[in-house]
C-alpha atoms as a PDB file:
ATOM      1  CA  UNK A   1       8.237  -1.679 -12.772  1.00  0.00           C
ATOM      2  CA  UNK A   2       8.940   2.348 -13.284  1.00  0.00           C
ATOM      3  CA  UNK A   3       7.889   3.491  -9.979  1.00  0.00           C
ATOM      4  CA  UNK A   4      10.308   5.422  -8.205  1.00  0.00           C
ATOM      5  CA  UNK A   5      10.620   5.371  -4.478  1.00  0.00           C
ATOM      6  CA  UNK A   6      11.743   8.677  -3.045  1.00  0.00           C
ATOM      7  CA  UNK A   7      13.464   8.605   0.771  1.00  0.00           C
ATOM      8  CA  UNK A   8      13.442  12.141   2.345  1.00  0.00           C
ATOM      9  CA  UNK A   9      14.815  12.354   5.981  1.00  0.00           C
ATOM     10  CA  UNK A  10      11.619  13.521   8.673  1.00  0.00           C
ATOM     11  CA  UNK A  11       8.855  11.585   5.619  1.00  0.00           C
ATOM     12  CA  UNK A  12       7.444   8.547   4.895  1.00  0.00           C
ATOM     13  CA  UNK A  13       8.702   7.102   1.723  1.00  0.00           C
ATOM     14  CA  UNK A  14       7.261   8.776  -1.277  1.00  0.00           C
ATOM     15  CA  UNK A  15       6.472   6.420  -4.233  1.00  0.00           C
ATOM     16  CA  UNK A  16       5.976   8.213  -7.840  1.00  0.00           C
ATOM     17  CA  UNK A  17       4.030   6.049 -10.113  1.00  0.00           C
ATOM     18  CA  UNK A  18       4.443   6.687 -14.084  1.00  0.00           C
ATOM     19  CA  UNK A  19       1.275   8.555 -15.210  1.00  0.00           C
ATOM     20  CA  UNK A  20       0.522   5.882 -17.987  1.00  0.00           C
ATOM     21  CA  UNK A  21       0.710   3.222 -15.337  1.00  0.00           C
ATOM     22  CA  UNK A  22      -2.549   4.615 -13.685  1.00  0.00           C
ATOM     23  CA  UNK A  23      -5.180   2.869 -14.259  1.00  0.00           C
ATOM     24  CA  UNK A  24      -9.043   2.416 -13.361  1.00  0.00           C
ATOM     25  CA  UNK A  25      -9.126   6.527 -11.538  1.00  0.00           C
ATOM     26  CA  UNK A  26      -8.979   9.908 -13.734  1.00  0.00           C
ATOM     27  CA  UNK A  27      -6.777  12.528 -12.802  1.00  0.00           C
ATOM     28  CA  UNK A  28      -8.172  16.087 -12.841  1.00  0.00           C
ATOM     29  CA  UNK A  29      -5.755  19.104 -12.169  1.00  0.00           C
ATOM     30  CA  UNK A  30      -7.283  20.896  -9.110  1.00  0.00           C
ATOM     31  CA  UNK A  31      -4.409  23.542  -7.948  1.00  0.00           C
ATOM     32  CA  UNK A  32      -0.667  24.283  -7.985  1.00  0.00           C
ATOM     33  CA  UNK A  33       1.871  24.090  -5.856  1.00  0.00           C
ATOM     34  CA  UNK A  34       5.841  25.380  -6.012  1.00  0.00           C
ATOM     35  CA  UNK A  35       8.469  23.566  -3.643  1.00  0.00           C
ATOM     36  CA  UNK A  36      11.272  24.931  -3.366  1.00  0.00           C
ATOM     37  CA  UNK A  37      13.016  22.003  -3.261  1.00  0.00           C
ATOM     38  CA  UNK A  38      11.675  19.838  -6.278  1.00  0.00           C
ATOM     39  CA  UNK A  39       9.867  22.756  -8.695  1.00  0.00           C
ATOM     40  CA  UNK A  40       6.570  22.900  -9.840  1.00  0.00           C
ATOM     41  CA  UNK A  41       3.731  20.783  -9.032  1.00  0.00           C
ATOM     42  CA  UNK A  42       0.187  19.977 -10.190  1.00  0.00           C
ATOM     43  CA  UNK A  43      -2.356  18.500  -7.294  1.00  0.00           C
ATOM     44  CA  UNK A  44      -5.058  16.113  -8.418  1.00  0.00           C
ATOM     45  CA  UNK A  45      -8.459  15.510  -7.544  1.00  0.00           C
ATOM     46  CA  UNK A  46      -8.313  11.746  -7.846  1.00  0.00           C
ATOM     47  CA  UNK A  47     -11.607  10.000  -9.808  1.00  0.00           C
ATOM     48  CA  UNK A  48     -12.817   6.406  -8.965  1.00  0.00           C
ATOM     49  CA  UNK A  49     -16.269   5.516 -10.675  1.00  0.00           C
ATOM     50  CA  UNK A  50     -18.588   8.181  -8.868  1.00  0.00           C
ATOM     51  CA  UNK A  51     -16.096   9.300  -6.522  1.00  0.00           C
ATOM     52  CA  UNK A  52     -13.934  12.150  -6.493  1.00  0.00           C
ATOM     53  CA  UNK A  53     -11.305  12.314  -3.991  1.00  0.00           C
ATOM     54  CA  UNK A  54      -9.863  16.128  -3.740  1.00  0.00           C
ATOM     55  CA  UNK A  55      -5.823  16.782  -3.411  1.00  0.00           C
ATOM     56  CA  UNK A  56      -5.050  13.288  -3.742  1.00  0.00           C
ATOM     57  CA  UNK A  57      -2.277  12.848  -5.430  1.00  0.00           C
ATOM     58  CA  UNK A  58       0.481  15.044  -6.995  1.00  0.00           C
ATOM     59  CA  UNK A  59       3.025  15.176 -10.031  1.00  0.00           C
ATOM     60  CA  UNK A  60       6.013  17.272 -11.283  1.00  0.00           C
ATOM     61  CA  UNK A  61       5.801  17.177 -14.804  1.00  0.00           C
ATOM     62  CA  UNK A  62       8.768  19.899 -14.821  1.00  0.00           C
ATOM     63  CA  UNK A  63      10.757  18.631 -11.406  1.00  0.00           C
ATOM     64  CA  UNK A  64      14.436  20.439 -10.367  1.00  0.00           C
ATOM     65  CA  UNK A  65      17.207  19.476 -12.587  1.00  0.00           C
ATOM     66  CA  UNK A  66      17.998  17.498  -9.559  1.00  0.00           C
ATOM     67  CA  UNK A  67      15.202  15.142 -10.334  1.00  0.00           C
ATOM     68  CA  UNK A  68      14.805  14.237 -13.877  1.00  0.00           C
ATOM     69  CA  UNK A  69      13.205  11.013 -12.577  1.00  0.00           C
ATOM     70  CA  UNK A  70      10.181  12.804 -11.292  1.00  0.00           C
ATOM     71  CA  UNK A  71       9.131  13.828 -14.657  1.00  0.00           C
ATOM     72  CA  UNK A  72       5.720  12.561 -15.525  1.00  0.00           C
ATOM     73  CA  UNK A  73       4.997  10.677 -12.594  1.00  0.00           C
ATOM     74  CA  UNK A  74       2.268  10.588  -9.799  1.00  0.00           C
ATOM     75  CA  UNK A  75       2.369  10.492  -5.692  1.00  0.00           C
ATOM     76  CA  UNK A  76      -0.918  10.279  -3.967  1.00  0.00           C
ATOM     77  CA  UNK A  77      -1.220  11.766  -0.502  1.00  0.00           C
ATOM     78  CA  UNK A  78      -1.326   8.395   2.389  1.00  0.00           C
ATOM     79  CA  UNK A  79      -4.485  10.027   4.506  1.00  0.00           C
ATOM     80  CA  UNK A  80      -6.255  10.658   1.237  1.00  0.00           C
ATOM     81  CA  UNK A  81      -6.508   7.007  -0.656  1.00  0.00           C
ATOM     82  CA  UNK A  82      -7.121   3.160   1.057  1.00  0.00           C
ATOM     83  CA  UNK A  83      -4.736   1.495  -1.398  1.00  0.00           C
ATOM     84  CA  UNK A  84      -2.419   1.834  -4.284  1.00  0.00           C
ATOM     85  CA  UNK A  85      -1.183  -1.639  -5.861  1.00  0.00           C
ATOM     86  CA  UNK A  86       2.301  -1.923  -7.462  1.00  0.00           C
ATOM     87  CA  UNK A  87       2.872  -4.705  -9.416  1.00  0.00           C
ATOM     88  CA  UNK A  88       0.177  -6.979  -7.851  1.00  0.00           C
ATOM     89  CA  UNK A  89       1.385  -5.889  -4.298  1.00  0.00           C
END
């Protein structure tokens, strides 16, 4: 119920899913990235059982003042994972 869908004109719909809403994969911090746009990031090698998935998924834990609501959440990259369920969807 705390995602946060992000529109961006020329990209699919981004949705940011709270970091304590993750459940059944590990995240483990495998890089950086800066946008100039939205601040710092931290990429994630995503972990499911014995498999790692590498720069899967993404979070700005200290976004742009422009996006407070990024803070602490988590996007996974579409070509990377099969799935991601939201509230039972």
């Amino acid at each position: 119920t705390s995602a946060v869908r992000v529109l961006e004109e020329g990209h699919d719909p981004v949705i940011y899913i709270p970091k304590n809403d993750i459940h059944e994969i590990d995240l483990i911090k495998c890089g950086d990235y800066d946008s100039p746009v939205k601040g710092h990031a931290e990429i994630y090698t995503i972990r499911h059982g014995a498999r790692d998935i590498e720069n899967a998924a993404w979070s700005y834990d200290d976004p742009a003042v422009n996006l407070p609501e990024l803070q602490g959440r988590v996007a996974f990259y579409p070509d990377k994972i099969q799935e991601i369920r939201v509230g039972g969807e």
